[in-house]
Protein backbone atom coordinates (compact mmCIF):
# COMPACT_ATOMS: atom_id res chain seq x y z
CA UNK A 1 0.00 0.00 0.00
CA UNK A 2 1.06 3.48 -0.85
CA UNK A 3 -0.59 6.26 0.73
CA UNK A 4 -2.00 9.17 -1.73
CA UNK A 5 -2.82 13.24 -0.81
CA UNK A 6 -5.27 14.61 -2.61
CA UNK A 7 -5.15 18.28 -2.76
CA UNK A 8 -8.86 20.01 -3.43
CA UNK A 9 -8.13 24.12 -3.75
CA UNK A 10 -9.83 27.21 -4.72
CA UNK A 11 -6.89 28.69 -6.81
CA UNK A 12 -7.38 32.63 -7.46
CA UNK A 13 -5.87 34.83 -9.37
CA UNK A 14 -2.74 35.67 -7.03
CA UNK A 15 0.14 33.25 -7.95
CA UNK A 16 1.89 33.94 -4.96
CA UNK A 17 -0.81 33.11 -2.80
CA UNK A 18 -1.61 30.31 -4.14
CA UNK A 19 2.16 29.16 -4.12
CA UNK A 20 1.76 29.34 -0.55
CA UNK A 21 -1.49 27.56 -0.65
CA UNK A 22 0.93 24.44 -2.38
CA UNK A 23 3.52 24.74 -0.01
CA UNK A 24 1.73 24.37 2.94
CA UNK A 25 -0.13 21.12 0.95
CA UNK A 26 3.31 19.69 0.18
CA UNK A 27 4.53 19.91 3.44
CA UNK A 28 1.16 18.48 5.54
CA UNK A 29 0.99 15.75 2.70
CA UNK A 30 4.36 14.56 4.47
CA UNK A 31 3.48 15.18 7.37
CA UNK A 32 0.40 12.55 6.91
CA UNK A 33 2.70 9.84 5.30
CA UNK A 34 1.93 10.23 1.82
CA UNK A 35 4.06 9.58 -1.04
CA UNK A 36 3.16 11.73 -3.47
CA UNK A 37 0.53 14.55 -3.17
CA UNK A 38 -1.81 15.67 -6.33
CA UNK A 39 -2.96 18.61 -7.02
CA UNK A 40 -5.67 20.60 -9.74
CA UNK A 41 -5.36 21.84 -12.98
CA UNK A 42 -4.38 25.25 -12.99
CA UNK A 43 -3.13 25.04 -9.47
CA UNK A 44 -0.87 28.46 -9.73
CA UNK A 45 -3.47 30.83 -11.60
CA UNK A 46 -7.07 30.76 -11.97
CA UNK A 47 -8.39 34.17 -14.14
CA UNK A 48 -10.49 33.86 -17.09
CA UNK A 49 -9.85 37.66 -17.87
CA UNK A 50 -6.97 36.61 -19.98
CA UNK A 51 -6.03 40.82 -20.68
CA UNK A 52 -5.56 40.60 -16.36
CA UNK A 53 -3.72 36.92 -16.41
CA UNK A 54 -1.25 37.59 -19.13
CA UNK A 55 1.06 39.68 -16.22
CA UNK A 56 0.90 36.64 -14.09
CA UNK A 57 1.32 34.20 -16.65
CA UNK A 58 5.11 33.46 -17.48
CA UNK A 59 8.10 31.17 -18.63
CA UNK A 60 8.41 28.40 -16.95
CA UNK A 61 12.13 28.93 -15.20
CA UNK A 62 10.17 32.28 -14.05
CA UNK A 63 7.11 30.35 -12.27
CA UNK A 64 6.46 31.16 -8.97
CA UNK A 65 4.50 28.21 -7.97
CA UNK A 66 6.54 26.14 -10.01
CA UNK A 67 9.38 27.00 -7.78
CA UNK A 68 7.76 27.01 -4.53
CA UNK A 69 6.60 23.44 -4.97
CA UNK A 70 9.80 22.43 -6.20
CA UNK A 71 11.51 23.95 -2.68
CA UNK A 72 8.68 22.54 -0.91
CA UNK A 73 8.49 18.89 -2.33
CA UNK A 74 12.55 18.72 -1.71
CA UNK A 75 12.57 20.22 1.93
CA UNK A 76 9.51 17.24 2.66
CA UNK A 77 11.18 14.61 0.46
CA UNK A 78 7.36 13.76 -1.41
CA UNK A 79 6.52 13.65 -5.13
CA UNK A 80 4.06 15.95 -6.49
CA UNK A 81 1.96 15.46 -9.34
CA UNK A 82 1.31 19.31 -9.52
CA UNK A 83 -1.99 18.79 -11.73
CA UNK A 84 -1.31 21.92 -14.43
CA UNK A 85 0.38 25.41 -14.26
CA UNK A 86 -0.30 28.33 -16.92
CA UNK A 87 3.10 28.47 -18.45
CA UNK A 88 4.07 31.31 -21.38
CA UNK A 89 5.86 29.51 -24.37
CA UNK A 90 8.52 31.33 -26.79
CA UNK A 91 6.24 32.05 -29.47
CA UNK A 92 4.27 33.95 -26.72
CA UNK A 93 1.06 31.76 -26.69
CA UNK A 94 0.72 29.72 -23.43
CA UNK A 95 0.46 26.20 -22.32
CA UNK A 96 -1.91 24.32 -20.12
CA UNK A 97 1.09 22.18 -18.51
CA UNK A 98 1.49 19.31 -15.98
CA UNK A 99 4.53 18.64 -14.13
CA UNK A 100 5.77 15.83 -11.75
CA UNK A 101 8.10 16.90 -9.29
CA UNK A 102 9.99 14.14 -7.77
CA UNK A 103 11.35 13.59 -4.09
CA UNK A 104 14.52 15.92 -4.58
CA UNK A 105 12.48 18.86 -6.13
CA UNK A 106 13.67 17.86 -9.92
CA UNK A 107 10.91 17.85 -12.56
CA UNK A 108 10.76 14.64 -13.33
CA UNK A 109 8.11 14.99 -16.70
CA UNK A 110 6.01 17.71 -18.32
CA UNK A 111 2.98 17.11 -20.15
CA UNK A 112 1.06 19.53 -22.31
CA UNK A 113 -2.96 19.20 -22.45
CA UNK A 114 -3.85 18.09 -25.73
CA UNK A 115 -7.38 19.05 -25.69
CA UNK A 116 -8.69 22.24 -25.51
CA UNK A 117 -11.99 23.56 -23.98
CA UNK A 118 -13.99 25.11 -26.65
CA UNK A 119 -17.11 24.87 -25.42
CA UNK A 120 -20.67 26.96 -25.55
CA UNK A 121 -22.54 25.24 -22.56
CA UNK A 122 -26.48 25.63 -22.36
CA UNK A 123 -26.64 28.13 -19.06
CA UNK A 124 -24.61 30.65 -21.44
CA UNK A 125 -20.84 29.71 -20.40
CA UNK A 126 -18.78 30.18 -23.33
CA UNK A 127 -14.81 28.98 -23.07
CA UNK A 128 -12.31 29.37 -26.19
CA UNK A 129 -9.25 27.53 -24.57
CA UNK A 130 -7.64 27.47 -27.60
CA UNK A 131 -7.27 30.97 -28.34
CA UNK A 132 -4.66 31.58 -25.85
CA UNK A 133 -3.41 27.91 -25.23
CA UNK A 134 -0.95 25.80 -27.47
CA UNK A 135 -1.99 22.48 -27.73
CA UNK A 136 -0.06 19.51 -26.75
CA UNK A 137 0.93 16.76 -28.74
CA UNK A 138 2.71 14.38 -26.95
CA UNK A 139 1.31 11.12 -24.92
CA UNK A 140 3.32 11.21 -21.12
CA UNK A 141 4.28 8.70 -18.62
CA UNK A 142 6.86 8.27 -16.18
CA UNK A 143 7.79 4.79 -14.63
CA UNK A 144 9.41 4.74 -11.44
CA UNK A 145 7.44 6.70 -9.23
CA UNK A 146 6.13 5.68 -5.89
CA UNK A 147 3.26 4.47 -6.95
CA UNK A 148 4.38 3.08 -10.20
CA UNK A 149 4.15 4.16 -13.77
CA UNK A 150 1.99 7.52 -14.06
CA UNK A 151 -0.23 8.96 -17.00
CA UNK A 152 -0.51 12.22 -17.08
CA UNK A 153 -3.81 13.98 -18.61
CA UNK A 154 -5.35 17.43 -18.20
CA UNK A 155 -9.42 18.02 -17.61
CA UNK A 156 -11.08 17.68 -20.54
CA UNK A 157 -8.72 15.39 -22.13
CA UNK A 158 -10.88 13.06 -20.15
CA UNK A 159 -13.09 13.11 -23.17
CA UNK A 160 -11.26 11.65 -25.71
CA UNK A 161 -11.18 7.80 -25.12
CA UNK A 162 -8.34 7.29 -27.82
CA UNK A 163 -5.97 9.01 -24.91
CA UNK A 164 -6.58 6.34 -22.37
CA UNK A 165 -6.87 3.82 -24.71
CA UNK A 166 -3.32 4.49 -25.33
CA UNK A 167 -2.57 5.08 -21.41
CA UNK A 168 -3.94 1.63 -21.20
CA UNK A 169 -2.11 0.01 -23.83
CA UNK A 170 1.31 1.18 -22.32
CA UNK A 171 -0.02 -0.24 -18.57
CA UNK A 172 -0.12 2.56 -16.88
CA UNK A 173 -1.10 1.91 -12.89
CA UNK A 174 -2.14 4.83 -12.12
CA UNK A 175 -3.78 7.89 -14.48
CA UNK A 176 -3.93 11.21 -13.54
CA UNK A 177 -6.66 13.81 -14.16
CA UNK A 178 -6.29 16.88 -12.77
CA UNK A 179 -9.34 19.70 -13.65
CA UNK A 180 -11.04 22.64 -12.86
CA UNK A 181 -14.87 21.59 -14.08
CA UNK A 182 -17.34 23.63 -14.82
CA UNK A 183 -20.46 22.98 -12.12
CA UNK A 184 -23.11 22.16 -15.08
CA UNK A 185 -21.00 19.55 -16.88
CA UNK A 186 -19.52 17.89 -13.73
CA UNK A 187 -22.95 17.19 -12.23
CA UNK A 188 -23.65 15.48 -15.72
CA UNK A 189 -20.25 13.72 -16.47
CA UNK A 190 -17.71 14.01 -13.61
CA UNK A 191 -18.30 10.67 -11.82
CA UNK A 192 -19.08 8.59 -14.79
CA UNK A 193 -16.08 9.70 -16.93
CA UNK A 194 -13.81 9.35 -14.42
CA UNK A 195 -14.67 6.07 -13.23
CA UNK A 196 -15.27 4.75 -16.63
CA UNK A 197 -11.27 5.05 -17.56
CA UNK A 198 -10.40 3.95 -14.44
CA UNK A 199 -12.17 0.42 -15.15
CA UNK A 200 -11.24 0.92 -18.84
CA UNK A 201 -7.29 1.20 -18.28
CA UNK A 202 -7.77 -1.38 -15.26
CA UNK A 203 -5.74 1.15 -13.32
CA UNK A 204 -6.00 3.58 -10.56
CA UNK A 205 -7.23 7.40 -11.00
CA UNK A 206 -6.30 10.36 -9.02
CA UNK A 207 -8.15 13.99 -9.79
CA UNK A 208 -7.67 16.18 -8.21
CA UNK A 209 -10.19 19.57 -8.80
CA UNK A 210 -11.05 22.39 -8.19
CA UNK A 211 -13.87 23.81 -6.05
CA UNK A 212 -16.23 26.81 -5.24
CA UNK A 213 -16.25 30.24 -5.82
CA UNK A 214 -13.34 31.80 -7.71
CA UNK A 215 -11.85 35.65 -7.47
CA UNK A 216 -12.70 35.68 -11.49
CA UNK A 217 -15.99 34.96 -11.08
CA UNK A 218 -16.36 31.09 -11.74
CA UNK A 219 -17.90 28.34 -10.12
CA UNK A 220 -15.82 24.96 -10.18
CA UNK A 221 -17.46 21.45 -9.69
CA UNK A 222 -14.80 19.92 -6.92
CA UNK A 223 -15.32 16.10 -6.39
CA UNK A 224 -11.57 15.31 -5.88
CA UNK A 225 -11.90 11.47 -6.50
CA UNK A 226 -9.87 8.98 -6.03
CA UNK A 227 -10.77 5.71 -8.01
CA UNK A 228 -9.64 1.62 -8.06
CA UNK A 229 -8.98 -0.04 -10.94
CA UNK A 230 -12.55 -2.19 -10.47
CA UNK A 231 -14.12 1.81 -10.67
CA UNK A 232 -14.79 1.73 -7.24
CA UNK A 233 -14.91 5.07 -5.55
CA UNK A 234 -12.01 5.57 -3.05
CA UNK A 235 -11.83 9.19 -2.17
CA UNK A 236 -14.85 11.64 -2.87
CA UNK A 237 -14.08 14.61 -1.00
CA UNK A 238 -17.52 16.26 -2.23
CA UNK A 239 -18.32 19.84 -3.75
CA UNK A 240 -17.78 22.42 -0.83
CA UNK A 241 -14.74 22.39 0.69
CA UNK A 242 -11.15 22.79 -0.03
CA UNK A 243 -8.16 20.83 1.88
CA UNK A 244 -6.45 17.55 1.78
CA UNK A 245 -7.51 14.02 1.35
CA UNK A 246 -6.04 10.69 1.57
CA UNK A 247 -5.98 7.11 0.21
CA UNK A 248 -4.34 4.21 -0.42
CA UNK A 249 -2.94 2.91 -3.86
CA UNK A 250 -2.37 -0.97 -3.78
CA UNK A 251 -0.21 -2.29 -6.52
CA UNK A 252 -1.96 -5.61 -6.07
CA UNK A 253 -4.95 -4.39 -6.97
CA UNK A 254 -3.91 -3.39 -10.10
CA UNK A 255 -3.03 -7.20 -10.72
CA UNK A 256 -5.87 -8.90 -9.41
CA UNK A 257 -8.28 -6.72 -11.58
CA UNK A 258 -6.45 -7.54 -14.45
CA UNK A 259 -6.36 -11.14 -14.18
CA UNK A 260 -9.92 -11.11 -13.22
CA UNK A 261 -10.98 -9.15 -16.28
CA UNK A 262 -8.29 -9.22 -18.79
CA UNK A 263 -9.25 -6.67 -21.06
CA UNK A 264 -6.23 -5.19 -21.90
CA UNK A 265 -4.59 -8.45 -22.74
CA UNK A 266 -7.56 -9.03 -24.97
CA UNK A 267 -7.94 -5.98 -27.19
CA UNK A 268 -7.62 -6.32 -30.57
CA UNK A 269 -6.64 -3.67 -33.28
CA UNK A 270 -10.03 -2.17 -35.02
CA UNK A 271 -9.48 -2.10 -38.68
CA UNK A 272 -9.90 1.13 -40.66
């Protein structure tokens, strides 16, 4: 068994602050015995008033947050899957971007988000991710981490099945899926989404989300789940509140699904 933090936040739009609000979830992650803490999408900014974000929003060497987790995640000797940070790219667009942080405070893997929110939702919320945001294009995981080998994804990749079909495919253990959902479409879709690629990758899920009442004006859908490989909810820690939560990943598990219901071992290729 290796115990899991779960880090549930209200990010603003003050990247110092909510560097601190990281730290101080690095270092009581620790403090509780787990391995590796996660944490939301867009953990170091939150604005939607891109005009107002665009001072905040800067190279990654320059990353406030970045850093501070870094420091943090070194002085408490735990990994951190630090779920995304807005990061400013040479061409002067901006990436949605994922990092794992490892033990010693050395970023272990980036990962871009691939797909991008352009959405026009029925109670009149209209998001154009991809008018400021670069799209990634790269598939990511990392073996060797404390709780094994790690898929990366961002939000609304969830989606897109062809990602974890992949993500399956190369046996991941553990996927993941860091967001800040929109209220309307994670009381429809949240749950079911997430626990669907957890049983369809036969592996573990970690997302960690956002929640409540933003400084931009938002409302995010929280629901910080943690899920088995069988889909069974581990770790709901609901829609209100922000702070830590905890659970255990067992590597066995992972095994004893898959044996029980081999579907990975049993997919075929679909011809085009």
């Amino acid at each position: 068994m290796t115990r899991v933090a779960v880090l549930q936040m209200t990010a603003g739009i003050d990247p110092h602050a909510n560097a601190a609000v990281l730290a101080d979830a690095i270092a009581d992650a620790a403090g509780e015995g787990a391995a590796m803490l996660f944490t939301p999408e867009m953990s170091g900014l939150l604005d939607r008033d891109r005009k107002r974000a665009a001072a905040s929003i800067v190279a990654e060497e320059d990353s406030t947050p970045l850093q501070r987790a870094r420091e943090a995640a070194a002085r408490a000797g735990i990994w951190v899957a630090l779920g995304s940070l807005a990061v400013r790219l040479e061409d002067g667009r901006w990436a949605n971007r994922a990092f794992l942080i490892d033990a010693a405070g050395n970023v272990a893997a980036r990962y871009d988000k691939m797909h991008m929110f352009d959405v026009d939702l029925a109670t009149g919320e209209s998001w154009r991710e991809s008018n400021a945001y670069a799209a990634g294009g790269e598939v990511v995981t990392v073996e060797g981490t404390p709780i094994g080998h790690l898929g990366l994804t961002i939000c609304y990749d969830l989606r897109f099945p062809a990602l974890f079909e992949e993500l399956g495919n190369r046996h991941c253990d553990v996927i993941s899926i860091p967001a800040a959902f929109t209220v309307p479409t994670g009381k429809a879709h949240w749950h079911v989404l997430q626990r669907a690629r957890a049983i369809e990758a036969s592996a573990f899920v970690v997302a960690a989300a956002q929640v409540g009442e933003h400084a931009d004006g938002r409302r995010t859908y929280g629901h910080s789940l943690v899920i088995d490989p069988w889909g069974e909810v581990l770790l709901d820690m609901g829609g209100d509140e922000t702070g830590i939560g905890f659970a255990e990943i067992d590597s066995a598990r992972i095994a004893e699904v898959r044996a029980q219901v081999p579907s990975l071992a049993n997919r075929r290729p679909i011809a085009k």
